[in-house]
N, C-alpha and C. Protein backbone atom coordinates (compact mmCIF):
# COMPACT_ATOMS: atom_id res chain seq x y z
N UNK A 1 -4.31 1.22 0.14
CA UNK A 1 -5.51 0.49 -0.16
C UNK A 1 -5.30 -0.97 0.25
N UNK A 2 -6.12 -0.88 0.97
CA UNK A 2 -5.86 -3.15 1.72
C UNK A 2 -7.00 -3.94 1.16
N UNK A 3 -6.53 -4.86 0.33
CA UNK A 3 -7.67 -5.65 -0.38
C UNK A 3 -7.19 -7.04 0.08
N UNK A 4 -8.48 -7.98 0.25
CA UNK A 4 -8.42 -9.49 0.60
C UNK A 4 -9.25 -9.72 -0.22
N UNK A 5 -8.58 -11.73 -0.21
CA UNK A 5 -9.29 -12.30 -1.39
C UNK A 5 -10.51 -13.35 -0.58
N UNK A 6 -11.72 -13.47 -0.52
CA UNK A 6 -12.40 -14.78 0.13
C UNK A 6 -12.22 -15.90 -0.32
N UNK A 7 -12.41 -16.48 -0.11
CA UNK A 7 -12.21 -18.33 -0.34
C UNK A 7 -12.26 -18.71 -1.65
N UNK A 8 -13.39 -18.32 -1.92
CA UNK A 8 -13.81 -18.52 -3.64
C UNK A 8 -12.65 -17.49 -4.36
N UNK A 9 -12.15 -16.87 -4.27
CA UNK A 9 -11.35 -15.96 -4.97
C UNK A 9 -10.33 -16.66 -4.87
N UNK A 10 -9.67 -17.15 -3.26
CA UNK A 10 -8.24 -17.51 -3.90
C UNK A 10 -8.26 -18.88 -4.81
N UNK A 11 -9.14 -19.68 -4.57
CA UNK A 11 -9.41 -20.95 -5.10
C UNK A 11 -9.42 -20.49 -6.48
N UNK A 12 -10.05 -19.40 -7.07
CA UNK A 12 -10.10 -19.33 -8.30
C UNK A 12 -8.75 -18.65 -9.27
N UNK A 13 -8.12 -17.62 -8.21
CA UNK A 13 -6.88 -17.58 -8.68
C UNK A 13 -5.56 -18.58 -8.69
N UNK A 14 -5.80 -19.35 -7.75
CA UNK A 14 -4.75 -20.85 -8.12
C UNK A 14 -5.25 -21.40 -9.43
N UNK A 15 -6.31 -21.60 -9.97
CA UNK A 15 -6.95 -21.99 -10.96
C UNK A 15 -6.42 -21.46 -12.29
N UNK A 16 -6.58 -19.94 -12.55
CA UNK A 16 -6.03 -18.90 -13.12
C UNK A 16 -4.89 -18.09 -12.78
N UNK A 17 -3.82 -18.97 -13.00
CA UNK A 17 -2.36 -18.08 -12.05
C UNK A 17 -1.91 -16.99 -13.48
N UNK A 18 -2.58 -15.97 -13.03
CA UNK A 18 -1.68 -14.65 -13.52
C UNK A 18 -0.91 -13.73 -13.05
N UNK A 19 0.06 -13.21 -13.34
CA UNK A 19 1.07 -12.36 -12.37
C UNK A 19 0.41 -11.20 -12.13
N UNK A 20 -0.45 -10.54 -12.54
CA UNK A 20 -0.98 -9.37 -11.67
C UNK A 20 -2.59 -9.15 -12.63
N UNK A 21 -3.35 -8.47 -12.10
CA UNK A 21 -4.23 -8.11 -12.17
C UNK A 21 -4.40 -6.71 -12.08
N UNK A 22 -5.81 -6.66 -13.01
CA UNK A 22 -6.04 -5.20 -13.05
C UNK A 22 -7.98 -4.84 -12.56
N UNK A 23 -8.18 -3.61 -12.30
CA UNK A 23 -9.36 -3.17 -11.52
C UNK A 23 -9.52 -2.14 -12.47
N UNK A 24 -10.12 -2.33 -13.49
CA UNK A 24 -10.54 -1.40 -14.75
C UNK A 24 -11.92 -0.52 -14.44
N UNK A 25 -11.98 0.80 -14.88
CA UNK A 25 -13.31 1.32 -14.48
C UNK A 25 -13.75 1.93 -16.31
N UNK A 26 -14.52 1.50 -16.46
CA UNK A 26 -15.30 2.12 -18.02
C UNK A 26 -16.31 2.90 -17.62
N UNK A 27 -16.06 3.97 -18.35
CA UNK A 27 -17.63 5.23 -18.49
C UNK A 27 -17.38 5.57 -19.78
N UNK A 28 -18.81 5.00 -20.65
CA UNK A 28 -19.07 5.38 -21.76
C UNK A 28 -20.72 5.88 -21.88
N UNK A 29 -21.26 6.49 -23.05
CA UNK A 29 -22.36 7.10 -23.05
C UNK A 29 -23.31 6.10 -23.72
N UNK A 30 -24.08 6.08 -23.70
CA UNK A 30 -25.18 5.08 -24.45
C UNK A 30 -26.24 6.27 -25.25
N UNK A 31 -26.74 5.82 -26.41
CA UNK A 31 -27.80 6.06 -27.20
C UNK A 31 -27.99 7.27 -26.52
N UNK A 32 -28.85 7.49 -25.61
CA UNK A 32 -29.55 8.70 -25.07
C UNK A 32 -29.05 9.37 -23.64
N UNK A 33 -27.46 9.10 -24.32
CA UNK A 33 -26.52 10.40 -23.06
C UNK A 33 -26.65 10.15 -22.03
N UNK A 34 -26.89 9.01 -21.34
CA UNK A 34 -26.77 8.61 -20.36
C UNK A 34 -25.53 7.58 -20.01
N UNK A 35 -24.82 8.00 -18.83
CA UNK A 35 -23.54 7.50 -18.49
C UNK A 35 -23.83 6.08 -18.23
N UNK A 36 -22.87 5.67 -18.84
CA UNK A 36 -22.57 4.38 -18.32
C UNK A 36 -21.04 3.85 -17.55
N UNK A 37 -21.13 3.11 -16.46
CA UNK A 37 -19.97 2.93 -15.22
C UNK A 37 -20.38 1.39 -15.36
N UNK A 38 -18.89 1.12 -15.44
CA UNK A 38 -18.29 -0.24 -15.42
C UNK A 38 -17.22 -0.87 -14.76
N UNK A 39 -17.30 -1.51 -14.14
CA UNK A 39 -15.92 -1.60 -13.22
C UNK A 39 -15.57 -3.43 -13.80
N UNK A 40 -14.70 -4.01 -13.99
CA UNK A 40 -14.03 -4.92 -14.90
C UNK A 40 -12.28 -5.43 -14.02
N UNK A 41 -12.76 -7.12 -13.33
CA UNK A 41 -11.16 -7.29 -12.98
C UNK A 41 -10.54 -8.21 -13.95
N UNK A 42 -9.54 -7.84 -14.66
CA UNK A 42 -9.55 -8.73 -15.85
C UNK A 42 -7.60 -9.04 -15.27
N UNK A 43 -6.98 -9.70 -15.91
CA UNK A 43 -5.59 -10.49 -15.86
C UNK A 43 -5.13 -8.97 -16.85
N UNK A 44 -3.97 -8.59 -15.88
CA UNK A 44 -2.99 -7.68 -16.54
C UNK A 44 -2.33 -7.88 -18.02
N UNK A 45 -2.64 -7.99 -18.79
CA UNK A 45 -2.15 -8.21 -20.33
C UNK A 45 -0.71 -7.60 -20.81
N UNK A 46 0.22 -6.79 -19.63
CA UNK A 46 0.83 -5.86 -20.43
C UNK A 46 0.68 -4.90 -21.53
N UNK A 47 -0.59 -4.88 -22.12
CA UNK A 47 -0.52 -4.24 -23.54
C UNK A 47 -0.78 -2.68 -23.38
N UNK A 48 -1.48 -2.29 -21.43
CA UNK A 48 -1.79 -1.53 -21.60
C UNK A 48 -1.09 -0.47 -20.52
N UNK A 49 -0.57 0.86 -20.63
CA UNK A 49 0.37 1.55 -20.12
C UNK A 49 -1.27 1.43 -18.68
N UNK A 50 -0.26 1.04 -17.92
CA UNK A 50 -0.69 1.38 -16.18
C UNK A 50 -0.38 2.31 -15.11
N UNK A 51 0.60 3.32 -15.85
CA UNK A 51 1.51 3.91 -14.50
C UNK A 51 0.91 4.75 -13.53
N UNK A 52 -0.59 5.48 -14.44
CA UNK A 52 -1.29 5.73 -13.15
C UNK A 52 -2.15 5.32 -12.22
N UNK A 53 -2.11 3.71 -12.33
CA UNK A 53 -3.05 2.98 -11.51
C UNK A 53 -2.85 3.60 -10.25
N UNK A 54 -3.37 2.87 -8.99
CA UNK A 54 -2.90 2.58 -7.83
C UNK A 54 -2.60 0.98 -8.06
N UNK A 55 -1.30 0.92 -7.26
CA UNK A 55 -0.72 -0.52 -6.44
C UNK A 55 -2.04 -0.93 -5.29
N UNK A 56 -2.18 -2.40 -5.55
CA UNK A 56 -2.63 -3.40 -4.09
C UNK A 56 -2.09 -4.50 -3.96
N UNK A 57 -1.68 -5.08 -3.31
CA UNK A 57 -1.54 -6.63 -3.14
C UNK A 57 -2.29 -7.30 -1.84
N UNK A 58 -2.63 -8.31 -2.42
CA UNK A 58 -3.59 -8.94 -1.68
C UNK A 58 -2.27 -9.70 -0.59
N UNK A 59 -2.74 -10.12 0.51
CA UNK A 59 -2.33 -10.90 1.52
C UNK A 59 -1.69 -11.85 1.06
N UNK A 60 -1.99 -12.76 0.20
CA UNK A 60 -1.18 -13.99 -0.37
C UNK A 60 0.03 -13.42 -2.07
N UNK A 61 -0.46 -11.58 -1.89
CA UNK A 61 1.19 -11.56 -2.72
C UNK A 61 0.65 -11.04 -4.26
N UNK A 62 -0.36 -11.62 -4.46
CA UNK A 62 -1.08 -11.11 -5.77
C UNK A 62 -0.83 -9.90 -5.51
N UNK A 63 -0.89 -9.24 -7.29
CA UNK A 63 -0.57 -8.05 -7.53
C UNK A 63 -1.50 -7.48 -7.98
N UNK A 64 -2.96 -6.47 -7.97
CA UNK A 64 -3.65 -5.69 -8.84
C UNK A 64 -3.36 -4.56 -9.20
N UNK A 65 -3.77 -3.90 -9.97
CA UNK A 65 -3.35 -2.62 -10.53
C UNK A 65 -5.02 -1.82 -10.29
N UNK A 66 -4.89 -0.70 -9.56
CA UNK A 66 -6.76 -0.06 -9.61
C UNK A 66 -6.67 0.90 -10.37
N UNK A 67 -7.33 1.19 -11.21
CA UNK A 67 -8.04 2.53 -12.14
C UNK A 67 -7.96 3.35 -11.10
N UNK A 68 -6.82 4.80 -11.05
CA UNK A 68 -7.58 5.83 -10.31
C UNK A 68 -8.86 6.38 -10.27
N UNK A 69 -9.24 6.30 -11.38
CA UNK A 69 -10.92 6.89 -11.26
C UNK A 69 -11.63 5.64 -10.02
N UNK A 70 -11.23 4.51 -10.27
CA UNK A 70 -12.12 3.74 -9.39
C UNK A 70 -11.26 3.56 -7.83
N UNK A 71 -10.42 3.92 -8.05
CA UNK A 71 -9.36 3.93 -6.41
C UNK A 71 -9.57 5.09 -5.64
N UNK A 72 -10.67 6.52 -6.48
CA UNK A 72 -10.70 7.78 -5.76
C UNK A 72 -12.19 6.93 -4.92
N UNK A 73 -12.76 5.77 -5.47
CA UNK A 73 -14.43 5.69 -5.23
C UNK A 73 -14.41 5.16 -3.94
N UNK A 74 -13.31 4.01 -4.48
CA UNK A 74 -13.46 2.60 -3.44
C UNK A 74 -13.08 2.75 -2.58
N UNK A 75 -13.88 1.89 -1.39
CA UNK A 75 -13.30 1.94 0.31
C UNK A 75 -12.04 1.99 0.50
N UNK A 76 -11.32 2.08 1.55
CA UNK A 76 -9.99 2.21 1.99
C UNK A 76 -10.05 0.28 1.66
N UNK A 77 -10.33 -0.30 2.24
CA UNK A 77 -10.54 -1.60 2.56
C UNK A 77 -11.60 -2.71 1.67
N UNK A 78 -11.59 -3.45 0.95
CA UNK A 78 -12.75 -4.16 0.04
C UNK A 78 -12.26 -5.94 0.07
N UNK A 79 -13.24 -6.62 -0.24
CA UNK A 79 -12.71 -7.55 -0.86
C UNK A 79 -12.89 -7.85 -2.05
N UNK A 80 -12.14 -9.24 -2.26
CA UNK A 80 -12.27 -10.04 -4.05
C UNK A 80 -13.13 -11.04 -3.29
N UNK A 81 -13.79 -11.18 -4.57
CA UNK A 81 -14.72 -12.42 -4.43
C UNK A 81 -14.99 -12.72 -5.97
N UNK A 82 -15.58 -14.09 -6.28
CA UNK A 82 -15.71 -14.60 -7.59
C UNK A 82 -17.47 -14.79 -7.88
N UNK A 83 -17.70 -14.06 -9.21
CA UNK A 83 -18.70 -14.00 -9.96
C UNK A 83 -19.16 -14.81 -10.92
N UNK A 84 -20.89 -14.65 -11.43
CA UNK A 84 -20.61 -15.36 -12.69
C UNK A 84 -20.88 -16.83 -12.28
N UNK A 85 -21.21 -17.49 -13.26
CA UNK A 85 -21.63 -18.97 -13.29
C UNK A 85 -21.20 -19.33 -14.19
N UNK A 86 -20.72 -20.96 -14.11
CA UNK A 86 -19.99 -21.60 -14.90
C UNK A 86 -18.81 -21.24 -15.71
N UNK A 87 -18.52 -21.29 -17.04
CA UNK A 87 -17.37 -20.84 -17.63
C UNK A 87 -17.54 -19.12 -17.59
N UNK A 88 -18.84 -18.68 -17.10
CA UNK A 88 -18.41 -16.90 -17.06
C UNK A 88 -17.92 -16.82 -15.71
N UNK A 89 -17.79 -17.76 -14.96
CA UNK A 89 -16.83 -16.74 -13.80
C UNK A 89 -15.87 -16.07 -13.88
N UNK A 90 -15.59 -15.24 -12.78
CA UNK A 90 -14.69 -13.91 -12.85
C UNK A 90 -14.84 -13.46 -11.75
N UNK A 91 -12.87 -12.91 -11.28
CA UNK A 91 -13.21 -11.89 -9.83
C UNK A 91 -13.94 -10.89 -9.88
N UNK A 92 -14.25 -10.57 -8.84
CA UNK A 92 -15.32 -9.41 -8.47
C UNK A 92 -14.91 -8.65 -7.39
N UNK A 93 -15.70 -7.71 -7.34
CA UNK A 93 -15.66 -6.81 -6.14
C UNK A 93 -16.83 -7.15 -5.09
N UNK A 94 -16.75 -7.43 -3.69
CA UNK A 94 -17.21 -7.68 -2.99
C UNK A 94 -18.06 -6.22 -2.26
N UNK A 95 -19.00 -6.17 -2.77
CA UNK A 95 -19.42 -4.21 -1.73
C UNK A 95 -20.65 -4.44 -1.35
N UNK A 96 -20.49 -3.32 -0.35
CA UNK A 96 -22.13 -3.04 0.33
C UNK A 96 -22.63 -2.23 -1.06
N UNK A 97 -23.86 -2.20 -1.30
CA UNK A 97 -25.38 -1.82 -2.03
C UNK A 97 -24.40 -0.06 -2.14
N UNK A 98 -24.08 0.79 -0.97
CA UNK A 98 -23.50 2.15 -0.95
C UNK A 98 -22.37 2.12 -1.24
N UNK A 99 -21.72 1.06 -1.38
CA UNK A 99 -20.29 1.27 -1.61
C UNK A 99 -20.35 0.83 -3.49
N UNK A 100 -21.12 0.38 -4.23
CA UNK A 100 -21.38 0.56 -5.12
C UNK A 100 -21.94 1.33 -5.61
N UNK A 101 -22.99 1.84 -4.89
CA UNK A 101 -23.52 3.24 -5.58
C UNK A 101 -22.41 4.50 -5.76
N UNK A 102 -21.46 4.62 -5.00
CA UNK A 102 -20.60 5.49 -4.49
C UNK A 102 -19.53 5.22 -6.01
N UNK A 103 -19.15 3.81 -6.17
CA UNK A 103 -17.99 3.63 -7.51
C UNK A 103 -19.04 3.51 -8.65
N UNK A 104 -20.18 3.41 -9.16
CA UNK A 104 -20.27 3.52 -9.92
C UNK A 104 -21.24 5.04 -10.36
N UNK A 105 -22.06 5.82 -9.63
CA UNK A 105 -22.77 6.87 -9.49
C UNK A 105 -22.49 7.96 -9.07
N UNK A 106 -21.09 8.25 -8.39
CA UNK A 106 -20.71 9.34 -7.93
C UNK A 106 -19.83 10.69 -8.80
C-alpha cells in the first residue's frame, strides 16, 4: 500500500509529531438498522492491540497502521491530506467521490 502526504498534511504533522498513526474504520448500527461506516486517522495511542492492521509509511518515514477492513477497500495508492477547520483539523483521506463510495458502502 503507497500512501503520500500533500502539503497541508506534512505541515500539519510537523505540527503534531506522533510516532505513528492509525487509519481506523467504524461500522456501527443506528436507531433504524442502518449501517453506519466511519473511517477515523487518529495518533496511535498504544492502548490498542494493532497486529492485524496493514503497515504504510509515508515517503517522509511516518508510520500508519490501516484497519484491514479499510485496507481490503482502499486504493493500492491514496493520499493524506488535512481536514476540518480551525482547532477541528485532522488528517484525512484524500479520494475520488468512487473511491469513497467503495470504503465506506461496499
Amino acid at each position: 500500500m503507497r500512501l503520500e502526504l500533500d502539503e497541508r498534511a506534512r505541515e500539519w504533522l510537523k505540527a503534531h509529531e506522533g510516532e505513528a498513526w492509525a487509519i481506523d474504520y467504524d461500522v456501527h448500527r443506528c436507531c433504524g438498522g442502518g449501517k453506519i461506516c466511519r473511517v477515523v486517522v487518529r495518533e496511535d495511542d498504544g492502548k490498542r492491540s494493532r497486529d492485524d492492521y496493514v503497515a504504510a509509511t509515508a515517503p517522509d518515514g511516518t508510520r500508519f497502521s490501516i484497519d484491514p477492513r479499510a485496507a481490503r477497500r482502499l486504493p493500492s495508492h491514496f493520499t493524506m491530506t488535512v481536514g476540518g477547520l480551525g482547532p477541528r483539523k485532522h488528517l484525512d483521506l484524500e479520494l475520488s467521490g468512487e473511491e469513497w463510495g467503495d470504503l465506506l458502502y461496499t
